[in-house]
PDB file of N, CA and C in Angstrom:
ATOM      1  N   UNK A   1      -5.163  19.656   2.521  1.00  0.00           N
ATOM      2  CA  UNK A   1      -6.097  19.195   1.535  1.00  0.00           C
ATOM      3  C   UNK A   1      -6.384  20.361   0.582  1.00  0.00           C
ATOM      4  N   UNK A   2      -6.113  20.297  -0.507  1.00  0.00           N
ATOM      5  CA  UNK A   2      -6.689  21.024  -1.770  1.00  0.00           C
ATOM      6  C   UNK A   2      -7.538  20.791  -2.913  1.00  0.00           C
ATOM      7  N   UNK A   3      -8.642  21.045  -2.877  1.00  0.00           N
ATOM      8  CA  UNK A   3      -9.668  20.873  -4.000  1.00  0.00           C
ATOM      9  C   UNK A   3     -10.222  19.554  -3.222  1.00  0.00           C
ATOM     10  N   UNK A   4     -10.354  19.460  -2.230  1.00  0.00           N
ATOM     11  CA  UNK A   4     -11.110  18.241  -1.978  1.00  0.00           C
ATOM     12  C   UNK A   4     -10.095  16.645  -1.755  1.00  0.00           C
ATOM     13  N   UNK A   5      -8.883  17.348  -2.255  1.00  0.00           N
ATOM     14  CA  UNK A   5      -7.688  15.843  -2.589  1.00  0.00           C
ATOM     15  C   UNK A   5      -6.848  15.748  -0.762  1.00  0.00           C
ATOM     16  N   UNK A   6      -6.683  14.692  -0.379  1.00  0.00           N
ATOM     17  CA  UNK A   6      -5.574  14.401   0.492  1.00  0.00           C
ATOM     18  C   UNK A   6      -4.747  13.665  -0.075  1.00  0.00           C
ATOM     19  N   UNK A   7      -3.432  14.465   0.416  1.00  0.00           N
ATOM     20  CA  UNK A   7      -2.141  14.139  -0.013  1.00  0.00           C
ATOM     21  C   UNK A   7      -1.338  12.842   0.527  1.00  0.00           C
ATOM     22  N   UNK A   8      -0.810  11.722  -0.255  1.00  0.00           N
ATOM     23  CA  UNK A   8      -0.082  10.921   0.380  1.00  0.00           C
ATOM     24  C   UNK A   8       0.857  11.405   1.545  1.00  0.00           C
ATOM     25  N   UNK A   9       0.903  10.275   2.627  1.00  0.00           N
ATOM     26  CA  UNK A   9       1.888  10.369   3.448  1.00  0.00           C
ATOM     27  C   UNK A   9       2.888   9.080   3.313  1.00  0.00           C
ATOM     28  N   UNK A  10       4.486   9.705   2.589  1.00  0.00           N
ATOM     29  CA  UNK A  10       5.248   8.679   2.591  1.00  0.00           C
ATOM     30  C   UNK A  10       6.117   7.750   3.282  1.00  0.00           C
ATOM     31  N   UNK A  11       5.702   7.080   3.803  1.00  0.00           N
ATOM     32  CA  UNK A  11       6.185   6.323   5.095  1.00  0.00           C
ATOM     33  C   UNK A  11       7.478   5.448   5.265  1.00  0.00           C
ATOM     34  N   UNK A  12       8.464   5.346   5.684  1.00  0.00           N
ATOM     35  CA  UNK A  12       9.757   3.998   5.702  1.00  0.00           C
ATOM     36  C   UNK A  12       9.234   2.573   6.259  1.00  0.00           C
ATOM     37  N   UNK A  13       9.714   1.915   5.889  1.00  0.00           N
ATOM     38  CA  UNK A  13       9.526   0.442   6.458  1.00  0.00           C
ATOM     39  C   UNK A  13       8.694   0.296   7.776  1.00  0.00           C
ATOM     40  N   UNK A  14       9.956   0.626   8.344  1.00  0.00           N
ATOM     41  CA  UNK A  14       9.217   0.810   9.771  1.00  0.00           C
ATOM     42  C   UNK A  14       8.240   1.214  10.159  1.00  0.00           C
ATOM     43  N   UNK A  15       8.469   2.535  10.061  1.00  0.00           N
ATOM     44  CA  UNK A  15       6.887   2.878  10.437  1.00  0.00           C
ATOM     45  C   UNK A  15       5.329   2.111   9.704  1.00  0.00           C
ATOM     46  N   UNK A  16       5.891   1.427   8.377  1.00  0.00           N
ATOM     47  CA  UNK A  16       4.812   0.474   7.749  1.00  0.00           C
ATOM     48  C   UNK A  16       4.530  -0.789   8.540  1.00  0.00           C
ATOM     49  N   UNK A  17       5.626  -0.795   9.827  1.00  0.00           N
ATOM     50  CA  UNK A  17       5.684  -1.847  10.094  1.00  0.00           C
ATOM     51  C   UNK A  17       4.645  -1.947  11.364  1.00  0.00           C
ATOM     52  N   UNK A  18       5.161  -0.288  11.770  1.00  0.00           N
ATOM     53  CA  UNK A  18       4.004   0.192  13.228  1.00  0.00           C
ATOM     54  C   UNK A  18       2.843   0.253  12.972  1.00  0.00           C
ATOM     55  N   UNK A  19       2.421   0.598  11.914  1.00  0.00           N
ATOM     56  CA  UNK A  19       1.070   0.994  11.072  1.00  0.00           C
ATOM     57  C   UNK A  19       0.651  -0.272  10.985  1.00  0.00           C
ATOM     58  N   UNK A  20       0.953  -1.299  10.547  1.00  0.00           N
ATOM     59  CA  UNK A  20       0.673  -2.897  10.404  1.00  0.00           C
ATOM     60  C   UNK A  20       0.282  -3.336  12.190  1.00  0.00           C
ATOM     61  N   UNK A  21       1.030  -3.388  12.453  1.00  0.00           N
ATOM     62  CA  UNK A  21       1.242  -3.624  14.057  1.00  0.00           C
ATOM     63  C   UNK A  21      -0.301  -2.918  14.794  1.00  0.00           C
ATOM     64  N   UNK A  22      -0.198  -1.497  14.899  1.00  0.00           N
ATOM     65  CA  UNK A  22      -1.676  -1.290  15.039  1.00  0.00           C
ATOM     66  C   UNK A  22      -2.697  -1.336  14.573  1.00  0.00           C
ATOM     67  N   UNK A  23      -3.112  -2.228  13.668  1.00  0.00           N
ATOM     68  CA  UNK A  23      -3.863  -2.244  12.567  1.00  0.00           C
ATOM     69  C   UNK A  23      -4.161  -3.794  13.144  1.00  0.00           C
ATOM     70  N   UNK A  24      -3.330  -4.812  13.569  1.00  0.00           N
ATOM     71  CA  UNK A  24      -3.688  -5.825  14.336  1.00  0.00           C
ATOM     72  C   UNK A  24      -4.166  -6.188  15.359  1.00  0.00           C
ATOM     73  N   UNK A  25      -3.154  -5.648  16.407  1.00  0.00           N
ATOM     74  CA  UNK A  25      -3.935  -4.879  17.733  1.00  0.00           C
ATOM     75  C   UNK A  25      -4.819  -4.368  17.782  1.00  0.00           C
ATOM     76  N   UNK A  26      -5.803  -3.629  16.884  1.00  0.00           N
ATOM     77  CA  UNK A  26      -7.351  -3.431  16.888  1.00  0.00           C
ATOM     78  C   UNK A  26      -7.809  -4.486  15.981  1.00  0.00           C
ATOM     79  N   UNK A  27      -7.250  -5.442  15.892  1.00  0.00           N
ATOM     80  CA  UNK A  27      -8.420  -6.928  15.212  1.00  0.00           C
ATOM     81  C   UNK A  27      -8.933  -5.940  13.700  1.00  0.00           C
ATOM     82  N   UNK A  28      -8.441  -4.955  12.915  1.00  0.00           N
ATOM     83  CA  UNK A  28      -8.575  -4.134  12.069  1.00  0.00           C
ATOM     84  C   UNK A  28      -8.010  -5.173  10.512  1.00  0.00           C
ATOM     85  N   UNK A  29      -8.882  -6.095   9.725  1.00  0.00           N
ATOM     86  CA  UNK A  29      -7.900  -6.363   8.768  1.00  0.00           C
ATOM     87  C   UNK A  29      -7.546  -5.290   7.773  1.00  0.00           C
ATOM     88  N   UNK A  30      -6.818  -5.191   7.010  1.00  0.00           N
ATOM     89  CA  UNK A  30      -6.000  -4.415   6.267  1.00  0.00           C
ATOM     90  C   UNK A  30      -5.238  -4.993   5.103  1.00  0.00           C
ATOM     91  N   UNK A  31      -4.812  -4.463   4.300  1.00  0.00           N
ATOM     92  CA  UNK A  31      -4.277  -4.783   2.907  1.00  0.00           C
ATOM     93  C   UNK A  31      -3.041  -3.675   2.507  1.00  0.00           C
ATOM     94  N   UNK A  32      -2.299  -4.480   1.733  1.00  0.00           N
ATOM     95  CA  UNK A  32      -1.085  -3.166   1.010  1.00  0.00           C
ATOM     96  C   UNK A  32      -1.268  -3.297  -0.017  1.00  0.00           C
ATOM     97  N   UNK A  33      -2.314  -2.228  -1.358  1.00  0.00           N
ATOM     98  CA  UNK A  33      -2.624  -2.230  -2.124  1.00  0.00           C
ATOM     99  C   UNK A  33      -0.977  -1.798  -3.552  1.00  0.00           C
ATOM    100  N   UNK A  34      -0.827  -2.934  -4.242  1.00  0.00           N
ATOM    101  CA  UNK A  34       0.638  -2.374  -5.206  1.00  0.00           C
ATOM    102  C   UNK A  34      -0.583  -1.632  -6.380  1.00  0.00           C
ATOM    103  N   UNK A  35       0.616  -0.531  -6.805  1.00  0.00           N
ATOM    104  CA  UNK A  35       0.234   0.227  -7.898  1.00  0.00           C
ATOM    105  C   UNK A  35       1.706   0.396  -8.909  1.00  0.00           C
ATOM    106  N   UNK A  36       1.611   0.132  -9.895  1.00  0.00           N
ATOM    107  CA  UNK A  36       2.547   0.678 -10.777  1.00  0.00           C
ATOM    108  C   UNK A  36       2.391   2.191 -11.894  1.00  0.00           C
ATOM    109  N   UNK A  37       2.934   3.372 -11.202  1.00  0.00           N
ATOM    110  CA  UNK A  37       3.356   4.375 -11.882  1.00  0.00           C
ATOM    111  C   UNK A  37       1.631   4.998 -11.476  1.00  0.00           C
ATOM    112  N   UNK A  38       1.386   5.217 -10.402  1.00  0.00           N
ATOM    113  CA  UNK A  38      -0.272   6.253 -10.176  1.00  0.00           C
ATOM    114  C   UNK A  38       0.272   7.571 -10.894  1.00  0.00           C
ATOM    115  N   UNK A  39      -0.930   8.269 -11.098  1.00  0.00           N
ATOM    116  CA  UNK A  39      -0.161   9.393 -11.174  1.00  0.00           C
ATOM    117  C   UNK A  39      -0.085  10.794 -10.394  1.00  0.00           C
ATOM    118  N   UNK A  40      -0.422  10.342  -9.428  1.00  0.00           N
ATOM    119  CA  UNK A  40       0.261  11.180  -8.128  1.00  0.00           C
ATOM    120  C   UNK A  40       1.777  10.729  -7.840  1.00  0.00           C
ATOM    121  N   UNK A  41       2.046   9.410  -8.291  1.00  0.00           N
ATOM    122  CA  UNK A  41       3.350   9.095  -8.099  1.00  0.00           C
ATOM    123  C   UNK A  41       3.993   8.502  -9.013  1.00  0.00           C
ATOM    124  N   UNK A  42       4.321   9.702 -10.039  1.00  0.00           N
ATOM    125  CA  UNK A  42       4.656   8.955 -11.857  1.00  0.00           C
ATOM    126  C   UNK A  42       6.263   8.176 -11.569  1.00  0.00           C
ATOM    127  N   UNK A  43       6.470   7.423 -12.516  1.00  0.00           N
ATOM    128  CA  UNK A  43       7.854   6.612 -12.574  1.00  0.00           C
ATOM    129  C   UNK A  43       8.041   5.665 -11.025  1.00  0.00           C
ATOM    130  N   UNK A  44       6.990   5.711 -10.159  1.00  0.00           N
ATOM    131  CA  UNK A  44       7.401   4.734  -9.238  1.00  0.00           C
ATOM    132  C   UNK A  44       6.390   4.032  -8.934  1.00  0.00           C
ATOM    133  N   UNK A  45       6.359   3.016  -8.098  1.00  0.00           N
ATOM    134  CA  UNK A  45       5.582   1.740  -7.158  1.00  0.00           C
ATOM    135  C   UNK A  45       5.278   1.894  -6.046  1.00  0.00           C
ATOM    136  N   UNK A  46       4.146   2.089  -6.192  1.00  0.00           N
ATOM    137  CA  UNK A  46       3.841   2.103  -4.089  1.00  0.00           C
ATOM    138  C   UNK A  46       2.908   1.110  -3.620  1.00  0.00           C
ATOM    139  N   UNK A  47       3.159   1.229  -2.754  1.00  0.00           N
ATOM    140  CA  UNK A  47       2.254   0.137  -2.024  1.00  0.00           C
ATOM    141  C   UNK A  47       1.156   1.432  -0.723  1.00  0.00           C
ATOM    142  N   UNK A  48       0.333   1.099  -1.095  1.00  0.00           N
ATOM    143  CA  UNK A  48      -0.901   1.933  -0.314  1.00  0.00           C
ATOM    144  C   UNK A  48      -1.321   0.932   0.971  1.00  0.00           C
ATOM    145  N   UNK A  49      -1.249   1.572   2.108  1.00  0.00           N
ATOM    146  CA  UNK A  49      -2.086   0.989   2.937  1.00  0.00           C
ATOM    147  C   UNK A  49      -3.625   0.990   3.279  1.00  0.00           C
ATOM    148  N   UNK A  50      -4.510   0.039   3.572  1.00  0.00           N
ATOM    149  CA  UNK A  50      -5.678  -0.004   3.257  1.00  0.00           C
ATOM    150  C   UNK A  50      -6.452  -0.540   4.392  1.00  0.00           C
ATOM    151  N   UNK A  51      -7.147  -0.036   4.742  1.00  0.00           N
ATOM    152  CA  UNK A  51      -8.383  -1.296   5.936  1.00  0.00           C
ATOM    153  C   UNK A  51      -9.881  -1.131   5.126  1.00  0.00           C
ATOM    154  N   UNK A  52     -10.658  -0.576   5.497  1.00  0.00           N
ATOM    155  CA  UNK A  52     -12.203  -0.656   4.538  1.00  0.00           C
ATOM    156  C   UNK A  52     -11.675   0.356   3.582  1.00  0.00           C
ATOM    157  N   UNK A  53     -10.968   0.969   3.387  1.00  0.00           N
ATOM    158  CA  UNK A  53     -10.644   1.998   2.248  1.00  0.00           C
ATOM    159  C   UNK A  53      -9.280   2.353   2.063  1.00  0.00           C
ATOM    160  N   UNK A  54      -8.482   3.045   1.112  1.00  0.00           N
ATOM    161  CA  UNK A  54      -7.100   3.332   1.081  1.00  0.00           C
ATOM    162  C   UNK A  54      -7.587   4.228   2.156  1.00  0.00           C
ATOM    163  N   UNK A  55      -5.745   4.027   2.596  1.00  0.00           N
ATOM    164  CA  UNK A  55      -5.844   5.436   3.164  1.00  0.00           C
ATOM    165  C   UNK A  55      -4.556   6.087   2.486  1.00  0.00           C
ATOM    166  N   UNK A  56      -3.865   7.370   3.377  1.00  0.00           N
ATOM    167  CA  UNK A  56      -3.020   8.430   2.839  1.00  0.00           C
ATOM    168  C   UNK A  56      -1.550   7.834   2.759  1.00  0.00           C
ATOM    169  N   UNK A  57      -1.015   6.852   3.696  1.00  0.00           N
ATOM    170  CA  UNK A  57       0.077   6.004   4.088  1.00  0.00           C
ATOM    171  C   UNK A  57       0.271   4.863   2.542  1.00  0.00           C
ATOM    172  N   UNK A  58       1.652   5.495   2.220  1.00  0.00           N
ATOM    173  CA  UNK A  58       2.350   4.608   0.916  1.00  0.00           C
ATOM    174  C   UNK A  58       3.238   4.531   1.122  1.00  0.00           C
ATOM    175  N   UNK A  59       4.099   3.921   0.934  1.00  0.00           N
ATOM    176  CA  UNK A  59       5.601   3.092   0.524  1.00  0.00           C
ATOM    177  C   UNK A  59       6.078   3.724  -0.781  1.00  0.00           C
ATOM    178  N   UNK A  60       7.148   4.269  -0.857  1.00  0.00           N
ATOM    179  CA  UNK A  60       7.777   4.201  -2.455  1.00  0.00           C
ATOM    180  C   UNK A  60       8.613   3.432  -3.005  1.00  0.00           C
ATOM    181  N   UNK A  61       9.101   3.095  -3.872  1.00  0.00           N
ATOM    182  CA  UNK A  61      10.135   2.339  -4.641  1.00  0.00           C
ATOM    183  C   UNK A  61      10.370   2.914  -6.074  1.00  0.00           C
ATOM    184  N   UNK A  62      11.553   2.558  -6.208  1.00  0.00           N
ATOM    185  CA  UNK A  62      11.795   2.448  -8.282  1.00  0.00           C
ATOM    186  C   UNK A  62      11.241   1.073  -8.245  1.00  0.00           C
ATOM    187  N   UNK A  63      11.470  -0.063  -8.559  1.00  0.00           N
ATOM    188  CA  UNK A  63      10.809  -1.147  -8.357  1.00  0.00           C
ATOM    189  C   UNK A  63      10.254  -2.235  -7.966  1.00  0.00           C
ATOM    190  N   UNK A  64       9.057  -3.153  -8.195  1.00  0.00           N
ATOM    191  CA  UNK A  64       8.524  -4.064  -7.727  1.00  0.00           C
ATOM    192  C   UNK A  64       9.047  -4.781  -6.643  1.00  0.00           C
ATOM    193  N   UNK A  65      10.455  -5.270  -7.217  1.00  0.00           N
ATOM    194  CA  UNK A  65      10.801  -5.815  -6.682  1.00  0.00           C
ATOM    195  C   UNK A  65      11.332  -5.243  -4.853  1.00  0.00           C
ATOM    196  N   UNK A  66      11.846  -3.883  -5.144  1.00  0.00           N
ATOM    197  CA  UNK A  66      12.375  -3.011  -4.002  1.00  0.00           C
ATOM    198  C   UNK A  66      10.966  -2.952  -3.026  1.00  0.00           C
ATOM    199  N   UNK A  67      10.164  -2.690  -3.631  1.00  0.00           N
ATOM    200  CA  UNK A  67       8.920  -1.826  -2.606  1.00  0.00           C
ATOM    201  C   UNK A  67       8.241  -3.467  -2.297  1.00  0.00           C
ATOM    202  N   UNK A  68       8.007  -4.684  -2.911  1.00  0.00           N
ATOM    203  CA  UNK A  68       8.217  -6.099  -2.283  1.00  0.00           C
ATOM    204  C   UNK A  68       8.437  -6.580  -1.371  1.00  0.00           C
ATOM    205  N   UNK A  69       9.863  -5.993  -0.904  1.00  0.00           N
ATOM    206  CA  UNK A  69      11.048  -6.111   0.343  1.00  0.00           C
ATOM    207  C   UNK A  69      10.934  -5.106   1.396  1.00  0.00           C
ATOM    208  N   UNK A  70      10.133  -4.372   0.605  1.00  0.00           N
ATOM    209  CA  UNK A  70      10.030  -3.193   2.461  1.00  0.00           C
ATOM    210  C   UNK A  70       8.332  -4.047   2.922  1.00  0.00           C
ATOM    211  N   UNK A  71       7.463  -4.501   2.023  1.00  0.00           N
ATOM    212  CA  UNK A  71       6.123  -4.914   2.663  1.00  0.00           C
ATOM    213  C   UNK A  71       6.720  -5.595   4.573  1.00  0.00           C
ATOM    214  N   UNK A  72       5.706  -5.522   5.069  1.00  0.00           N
ATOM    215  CA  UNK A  72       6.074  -5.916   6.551  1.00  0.00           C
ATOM    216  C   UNK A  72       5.823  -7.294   6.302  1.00  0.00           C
ATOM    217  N   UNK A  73       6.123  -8.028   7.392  1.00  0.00           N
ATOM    218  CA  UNK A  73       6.076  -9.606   7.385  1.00  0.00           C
ATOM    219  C   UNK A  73       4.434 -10.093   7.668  1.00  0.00           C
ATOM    220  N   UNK A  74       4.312 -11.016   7.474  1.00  0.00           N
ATOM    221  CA  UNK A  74       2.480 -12.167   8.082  1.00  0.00           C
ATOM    222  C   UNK A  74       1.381 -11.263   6.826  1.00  0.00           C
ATOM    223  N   UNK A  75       1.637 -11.469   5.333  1.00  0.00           N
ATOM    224  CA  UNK A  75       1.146 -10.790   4.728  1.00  0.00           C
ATOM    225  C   UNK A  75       1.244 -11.993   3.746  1.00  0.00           C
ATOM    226  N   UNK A  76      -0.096 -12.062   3.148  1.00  0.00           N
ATOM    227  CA  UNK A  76      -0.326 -13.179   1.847  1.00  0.00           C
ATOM    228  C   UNK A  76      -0.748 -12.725   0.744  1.00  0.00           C
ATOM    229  N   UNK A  77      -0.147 -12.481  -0.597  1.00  0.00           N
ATOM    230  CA  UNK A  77      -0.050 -11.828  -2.036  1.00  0.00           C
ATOM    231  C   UNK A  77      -1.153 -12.575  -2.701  1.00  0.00           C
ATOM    232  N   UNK A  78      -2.285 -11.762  -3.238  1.00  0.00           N
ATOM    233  CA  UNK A  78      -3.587 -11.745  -3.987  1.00  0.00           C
ATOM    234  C   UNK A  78      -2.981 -11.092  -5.854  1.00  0.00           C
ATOM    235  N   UNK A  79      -2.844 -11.735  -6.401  1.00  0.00           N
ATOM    236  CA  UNK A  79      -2.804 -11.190  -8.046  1.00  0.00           C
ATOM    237  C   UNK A  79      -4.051 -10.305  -8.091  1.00  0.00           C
ATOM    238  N   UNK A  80      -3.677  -9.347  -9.318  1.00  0.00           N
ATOM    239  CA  UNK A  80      -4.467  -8.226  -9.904  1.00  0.00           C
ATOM    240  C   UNK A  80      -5.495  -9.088 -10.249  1.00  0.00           C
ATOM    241  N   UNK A  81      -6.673  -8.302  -9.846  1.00  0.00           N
ATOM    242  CA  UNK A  81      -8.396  -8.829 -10.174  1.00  0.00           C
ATOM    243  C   UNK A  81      -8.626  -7.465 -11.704  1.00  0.00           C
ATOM    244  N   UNK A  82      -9.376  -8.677 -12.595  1.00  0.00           N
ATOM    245  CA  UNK A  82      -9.833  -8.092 -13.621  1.00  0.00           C
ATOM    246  C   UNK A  82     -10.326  -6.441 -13.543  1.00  0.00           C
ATOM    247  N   UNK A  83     -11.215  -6.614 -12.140  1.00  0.00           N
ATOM    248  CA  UNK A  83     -12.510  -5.602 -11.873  1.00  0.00           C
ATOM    249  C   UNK A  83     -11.083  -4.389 -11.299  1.00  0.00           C
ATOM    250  N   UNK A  84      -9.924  -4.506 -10.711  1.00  0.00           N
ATOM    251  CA  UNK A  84      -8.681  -3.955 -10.380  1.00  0.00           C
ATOM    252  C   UNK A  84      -8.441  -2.311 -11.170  1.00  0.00           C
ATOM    253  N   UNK A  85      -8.568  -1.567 -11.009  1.00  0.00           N
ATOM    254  CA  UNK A  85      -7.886  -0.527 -11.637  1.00  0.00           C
ATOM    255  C   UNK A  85      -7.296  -0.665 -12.163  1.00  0.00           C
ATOM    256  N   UNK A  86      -6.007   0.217 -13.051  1.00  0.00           N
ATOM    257  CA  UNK A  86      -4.799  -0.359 -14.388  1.00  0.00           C
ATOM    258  C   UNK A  86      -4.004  -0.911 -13.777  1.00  0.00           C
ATOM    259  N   UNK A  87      -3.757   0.503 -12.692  1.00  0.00           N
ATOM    260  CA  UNK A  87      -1.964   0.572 -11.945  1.00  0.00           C
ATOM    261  C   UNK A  87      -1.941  -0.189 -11.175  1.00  0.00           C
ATOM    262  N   UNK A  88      -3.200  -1.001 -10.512  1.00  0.00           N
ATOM    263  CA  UNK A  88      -2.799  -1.747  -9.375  1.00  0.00           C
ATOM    264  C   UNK A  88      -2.196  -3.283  -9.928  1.00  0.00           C
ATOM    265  N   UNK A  89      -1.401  -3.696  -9.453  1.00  0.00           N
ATOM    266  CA  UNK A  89      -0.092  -4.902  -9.741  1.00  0.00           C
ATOM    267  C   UNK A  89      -0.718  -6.037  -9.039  1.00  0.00           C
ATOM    268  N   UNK A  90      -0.827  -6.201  -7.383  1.00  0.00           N
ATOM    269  CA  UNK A  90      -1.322  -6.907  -6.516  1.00  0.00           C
ATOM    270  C   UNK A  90      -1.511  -6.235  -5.165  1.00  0.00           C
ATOM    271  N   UNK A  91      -2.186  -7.510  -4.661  1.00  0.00           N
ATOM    272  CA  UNK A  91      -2.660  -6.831  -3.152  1.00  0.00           C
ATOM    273  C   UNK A  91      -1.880  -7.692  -2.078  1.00  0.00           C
ATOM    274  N   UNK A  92      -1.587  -7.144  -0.925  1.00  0.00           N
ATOM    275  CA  UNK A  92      -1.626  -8.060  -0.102  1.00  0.00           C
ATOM    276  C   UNK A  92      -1.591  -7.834   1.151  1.00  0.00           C
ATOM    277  N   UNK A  93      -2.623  -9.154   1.781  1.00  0.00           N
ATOM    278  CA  UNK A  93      -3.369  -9.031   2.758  1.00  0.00           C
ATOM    279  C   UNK A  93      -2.749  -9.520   3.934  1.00  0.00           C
ATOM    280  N   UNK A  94      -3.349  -8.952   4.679  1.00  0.00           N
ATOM    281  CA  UNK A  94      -3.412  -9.317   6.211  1.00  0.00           C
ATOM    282  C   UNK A  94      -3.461 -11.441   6.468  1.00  0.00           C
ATOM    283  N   UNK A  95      -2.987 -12.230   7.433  1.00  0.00           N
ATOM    284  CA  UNK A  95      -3.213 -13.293   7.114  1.00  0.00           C
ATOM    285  C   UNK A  95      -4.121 -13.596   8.131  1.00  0.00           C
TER     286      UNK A  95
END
């Protein structure tokens, strides 16, 4: 941690998939927040993992469509809310 910031941790499928997995197993709901181009992570798409708050765990992609296809399975897609930050694209939740 520097200046107060924690650094993403970039995760593969899988392990998004373990992270999901325990995140159920504690009855924990959770969300994979999409962002297009943050700028901690310029020119790409991530998907942030989330339960009452982001946490450090993201997904990368070049695009939408790629980082889409790694989300884990039993997950239902919420469109960008007005009140939404810029970069965020969609959410999606736990079912």
């Amino acid at each position: 941690m520097i200046s107060g910031r924690v650094f993403d941790q970039i995760i593969a499928a899988a392990t998004a998939l373990d992270v999901q997995a325990n995140a159920t197993k504690a009855k924990i709901l959770f969300g994979w927040i999409i962002e297009r181009h943050p700028p901690e992570h310029p020119g790409k798409y991530i998907a942030r993992f989330a339960t009452t708050h982001p946490t450090i765990y993201v997904m990368a992609a070049d695009t939408l469509a790629e980082l889409q296809a790694m989300l884990p399975p039993g997950l239902a897609r919420s469109p960008r809310l007005p009140v939404d930050p810029l970069e965020v694209v969609e959410i999606w939740f736990s079912k």
